[in-house]
N, C-alpha and C. Protein backbone atom coordinates (compact mmCIF):
# COMPACT_ATOMS: atom_id res chain seq x y z
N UNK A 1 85.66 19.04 67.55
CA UNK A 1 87.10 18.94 67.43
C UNK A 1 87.72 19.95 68.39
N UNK A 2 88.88 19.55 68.96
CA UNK A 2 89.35 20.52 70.33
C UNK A 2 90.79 20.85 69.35
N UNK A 3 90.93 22.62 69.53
CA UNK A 3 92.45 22.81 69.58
C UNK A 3 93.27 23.35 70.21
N UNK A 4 94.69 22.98 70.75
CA UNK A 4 95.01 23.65 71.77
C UNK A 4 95.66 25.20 71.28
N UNK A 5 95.97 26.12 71.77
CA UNK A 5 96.63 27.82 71.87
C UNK A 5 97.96 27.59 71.60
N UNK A 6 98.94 27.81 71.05
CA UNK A 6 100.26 28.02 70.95
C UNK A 6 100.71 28.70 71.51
N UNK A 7 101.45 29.42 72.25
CA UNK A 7 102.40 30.15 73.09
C UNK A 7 102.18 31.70 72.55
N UNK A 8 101.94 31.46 71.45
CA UNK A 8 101.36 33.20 70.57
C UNK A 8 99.58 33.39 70.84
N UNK A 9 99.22 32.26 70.85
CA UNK A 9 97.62 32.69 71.19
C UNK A 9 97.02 32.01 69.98
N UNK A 10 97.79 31.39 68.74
CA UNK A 10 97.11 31.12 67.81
C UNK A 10 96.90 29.48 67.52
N UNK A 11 95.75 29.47 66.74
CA UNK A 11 95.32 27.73 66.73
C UNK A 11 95.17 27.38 65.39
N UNK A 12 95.51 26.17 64.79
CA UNK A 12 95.51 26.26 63.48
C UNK A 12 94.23 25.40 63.12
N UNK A 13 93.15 25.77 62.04
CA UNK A 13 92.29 25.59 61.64
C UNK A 13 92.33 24.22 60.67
N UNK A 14 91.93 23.19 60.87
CA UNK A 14 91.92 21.86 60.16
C UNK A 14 91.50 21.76 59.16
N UNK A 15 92.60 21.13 57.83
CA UNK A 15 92.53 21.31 56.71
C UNK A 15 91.30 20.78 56.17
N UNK A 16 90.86 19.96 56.30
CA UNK A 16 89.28 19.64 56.62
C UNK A 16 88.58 20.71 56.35
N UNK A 17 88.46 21.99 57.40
CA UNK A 17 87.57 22.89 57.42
C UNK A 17 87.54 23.58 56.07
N UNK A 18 89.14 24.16 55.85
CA UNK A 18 89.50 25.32 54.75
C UNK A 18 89.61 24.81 53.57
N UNK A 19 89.57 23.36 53.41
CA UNK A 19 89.03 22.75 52.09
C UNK A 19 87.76 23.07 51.71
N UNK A 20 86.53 22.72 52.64
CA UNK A 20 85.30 22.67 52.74
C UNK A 20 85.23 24.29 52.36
N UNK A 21 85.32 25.36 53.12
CA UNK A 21 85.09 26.59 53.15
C UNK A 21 86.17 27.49 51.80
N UNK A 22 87.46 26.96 51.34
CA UNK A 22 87.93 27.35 50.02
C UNK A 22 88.88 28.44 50.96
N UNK A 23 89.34 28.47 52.07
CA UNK A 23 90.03 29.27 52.45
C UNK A 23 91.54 28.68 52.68
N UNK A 24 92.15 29.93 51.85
CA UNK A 24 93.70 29.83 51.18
C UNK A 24 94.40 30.24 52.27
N UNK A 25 96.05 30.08 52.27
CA UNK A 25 97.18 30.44 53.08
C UNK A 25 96.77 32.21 53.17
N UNK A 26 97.36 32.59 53.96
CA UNK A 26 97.20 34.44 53.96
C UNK A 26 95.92 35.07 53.95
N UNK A 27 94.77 34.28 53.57
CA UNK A 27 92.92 34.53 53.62
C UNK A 27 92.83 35.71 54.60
N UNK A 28 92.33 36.65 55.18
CA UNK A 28 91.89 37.28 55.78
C UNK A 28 90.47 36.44 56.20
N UNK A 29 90.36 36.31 57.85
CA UNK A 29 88.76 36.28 58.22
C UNK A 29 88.87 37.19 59.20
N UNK A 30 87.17 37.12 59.06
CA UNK A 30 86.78 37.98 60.29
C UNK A 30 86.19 37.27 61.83
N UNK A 31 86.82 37.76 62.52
CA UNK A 31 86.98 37.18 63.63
C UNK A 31 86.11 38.36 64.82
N UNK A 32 84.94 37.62 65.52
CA UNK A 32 84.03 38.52 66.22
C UNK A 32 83.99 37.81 67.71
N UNK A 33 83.35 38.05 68.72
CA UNK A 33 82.92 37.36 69.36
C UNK A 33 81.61 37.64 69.68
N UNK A 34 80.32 36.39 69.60
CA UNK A 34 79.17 35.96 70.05
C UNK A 34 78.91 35.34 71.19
N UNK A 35 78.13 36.28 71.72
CA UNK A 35 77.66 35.25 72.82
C UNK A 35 79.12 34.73 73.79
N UNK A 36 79.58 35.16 74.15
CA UNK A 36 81.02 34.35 74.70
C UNK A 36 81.30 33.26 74.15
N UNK A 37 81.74 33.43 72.82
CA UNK A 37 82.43 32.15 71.41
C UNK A 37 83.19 33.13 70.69
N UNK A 38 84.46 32.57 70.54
CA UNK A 38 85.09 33.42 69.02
C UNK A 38 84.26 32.66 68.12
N UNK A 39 84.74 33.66 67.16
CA UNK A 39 82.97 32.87 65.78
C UNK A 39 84.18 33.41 64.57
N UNK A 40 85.10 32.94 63.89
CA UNK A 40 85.45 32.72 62.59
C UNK A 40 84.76 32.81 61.28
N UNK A 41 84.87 33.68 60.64
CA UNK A 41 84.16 33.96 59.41
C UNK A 41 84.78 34.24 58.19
N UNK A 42 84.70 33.69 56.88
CA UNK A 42 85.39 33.50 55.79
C UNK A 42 84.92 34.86 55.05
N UNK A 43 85.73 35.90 54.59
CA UNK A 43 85.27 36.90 53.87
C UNK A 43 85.11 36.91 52.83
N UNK A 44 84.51 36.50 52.15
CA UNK A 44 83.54 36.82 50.48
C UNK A 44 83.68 37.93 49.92
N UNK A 45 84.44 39.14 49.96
CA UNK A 45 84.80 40.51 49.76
C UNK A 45 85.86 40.56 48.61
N UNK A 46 85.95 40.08 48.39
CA UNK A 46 87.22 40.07 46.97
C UNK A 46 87.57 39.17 45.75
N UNK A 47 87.50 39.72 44.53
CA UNK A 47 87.58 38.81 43.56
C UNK A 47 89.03 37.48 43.54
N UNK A 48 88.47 36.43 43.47
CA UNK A 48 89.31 35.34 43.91
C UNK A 48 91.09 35.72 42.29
N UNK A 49 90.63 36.21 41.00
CA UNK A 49 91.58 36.14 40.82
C UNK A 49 92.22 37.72 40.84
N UNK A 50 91.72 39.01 40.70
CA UNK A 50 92.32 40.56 41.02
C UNK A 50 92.28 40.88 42.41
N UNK A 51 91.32 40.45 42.92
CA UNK A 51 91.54 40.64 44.57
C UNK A 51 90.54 41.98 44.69
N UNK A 52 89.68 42.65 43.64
CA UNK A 52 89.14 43.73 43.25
C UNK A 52 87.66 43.72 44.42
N UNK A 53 87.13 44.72 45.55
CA UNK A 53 86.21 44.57 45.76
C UNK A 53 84.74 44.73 45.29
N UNK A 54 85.06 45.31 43.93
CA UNK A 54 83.83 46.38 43.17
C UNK A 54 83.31 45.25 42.11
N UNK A 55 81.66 45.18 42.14
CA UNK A 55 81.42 44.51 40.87
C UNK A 55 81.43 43.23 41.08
N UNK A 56 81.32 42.55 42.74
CA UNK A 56 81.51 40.94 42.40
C UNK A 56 80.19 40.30 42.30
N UNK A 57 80.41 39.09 41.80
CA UNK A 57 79.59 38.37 41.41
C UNK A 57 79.86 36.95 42.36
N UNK A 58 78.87 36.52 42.90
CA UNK A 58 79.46 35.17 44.01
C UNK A 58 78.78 33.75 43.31
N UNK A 59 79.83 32.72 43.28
CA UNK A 59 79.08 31.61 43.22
C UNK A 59 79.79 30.57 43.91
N UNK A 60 78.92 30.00 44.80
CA UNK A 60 79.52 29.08 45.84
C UNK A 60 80.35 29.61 46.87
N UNK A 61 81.16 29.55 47.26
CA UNK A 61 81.90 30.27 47.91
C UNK A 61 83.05 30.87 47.21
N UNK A 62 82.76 31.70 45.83
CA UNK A 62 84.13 31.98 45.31
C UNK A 62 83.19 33.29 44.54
N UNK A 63 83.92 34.65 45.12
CA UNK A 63 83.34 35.64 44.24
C UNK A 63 84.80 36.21 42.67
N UNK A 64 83.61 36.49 41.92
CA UNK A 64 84.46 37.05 40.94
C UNK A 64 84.08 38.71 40.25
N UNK A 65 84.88 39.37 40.24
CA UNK A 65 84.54 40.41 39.77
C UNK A 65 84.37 40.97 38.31
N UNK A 66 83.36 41.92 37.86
CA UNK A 66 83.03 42.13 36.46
C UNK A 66 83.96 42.00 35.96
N UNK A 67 85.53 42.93 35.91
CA UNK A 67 86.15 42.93 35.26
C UNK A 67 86.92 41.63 34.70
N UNK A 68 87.18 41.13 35.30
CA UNK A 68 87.31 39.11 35.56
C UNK A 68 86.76 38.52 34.46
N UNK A 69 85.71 38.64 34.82
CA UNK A 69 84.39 37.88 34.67
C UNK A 69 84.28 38.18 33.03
N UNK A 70 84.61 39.73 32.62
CA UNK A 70 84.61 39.61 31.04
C UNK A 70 85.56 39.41 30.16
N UNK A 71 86.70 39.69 31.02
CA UNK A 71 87.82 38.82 30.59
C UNK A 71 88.02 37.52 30.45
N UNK A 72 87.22 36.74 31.38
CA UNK A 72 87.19 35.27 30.68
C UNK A 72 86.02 35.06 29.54
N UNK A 73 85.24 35.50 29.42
CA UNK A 73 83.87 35.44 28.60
C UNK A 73 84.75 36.15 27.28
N UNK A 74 85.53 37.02 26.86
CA UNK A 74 86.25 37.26 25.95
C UNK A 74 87.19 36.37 25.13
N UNK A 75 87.91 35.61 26.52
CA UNK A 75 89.14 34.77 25.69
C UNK A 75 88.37 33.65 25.51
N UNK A 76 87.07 33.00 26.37
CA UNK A 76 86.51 31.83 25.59
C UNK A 76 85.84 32.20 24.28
N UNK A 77 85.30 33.38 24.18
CA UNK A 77 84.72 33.87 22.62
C UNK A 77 85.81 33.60 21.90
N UNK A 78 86.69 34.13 21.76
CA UNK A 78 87.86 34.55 21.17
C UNK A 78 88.73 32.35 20.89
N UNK A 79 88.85 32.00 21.67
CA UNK A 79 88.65 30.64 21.16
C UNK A 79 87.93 29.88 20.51
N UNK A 80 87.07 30.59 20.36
CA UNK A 80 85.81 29.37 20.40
C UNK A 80 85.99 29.39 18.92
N UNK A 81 85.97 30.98 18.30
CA UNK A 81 86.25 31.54 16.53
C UNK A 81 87.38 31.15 15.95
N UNK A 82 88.46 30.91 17.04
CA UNK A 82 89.70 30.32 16.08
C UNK A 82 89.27 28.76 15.72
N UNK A 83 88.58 27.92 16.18
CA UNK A 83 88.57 26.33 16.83
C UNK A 83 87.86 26.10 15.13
């Protein structure tokens, strides 16, 4: 797939891709160059709902962090006893 530069230098990434890869409006990537290629990279560094870097846990392309992580395992306990 070809894209052209905008007048700022920037190219917009096909929704296609950032579906596939789970990357949101405002995402931070990391951007390197290889070999003479920019090379785009999706950062995995932050819990998808605190944004917390400490403590994550990854599955698929979506990390979550402990604190998260026992907060939902709490409120499903916590349902499960009222039900």
């Amino acid at each position: 797939m070809q894209r052209n530069l905008d007048g700022l230098g920037r190219i917009s990434i096909p929704k296609e891709f950032r579906d596939e890869l789970h990357i949101d409006s405002h995402e931070n990537l990391d951007v390197t160059v290889q070999e003479g290629r920019i090379v785009l990279s999706k950062l995995n560094s932050s819990c998808i709902f605190c944004g917390s870097t400490e403590g994550l846990i990854s599955h698929g392309a979506y990390s979550i962090c402990n604190q998260c992580r026992n907060e939902i395992v709490e409120k499903g306990t916590q349902k499960m006893k009222i039900s």
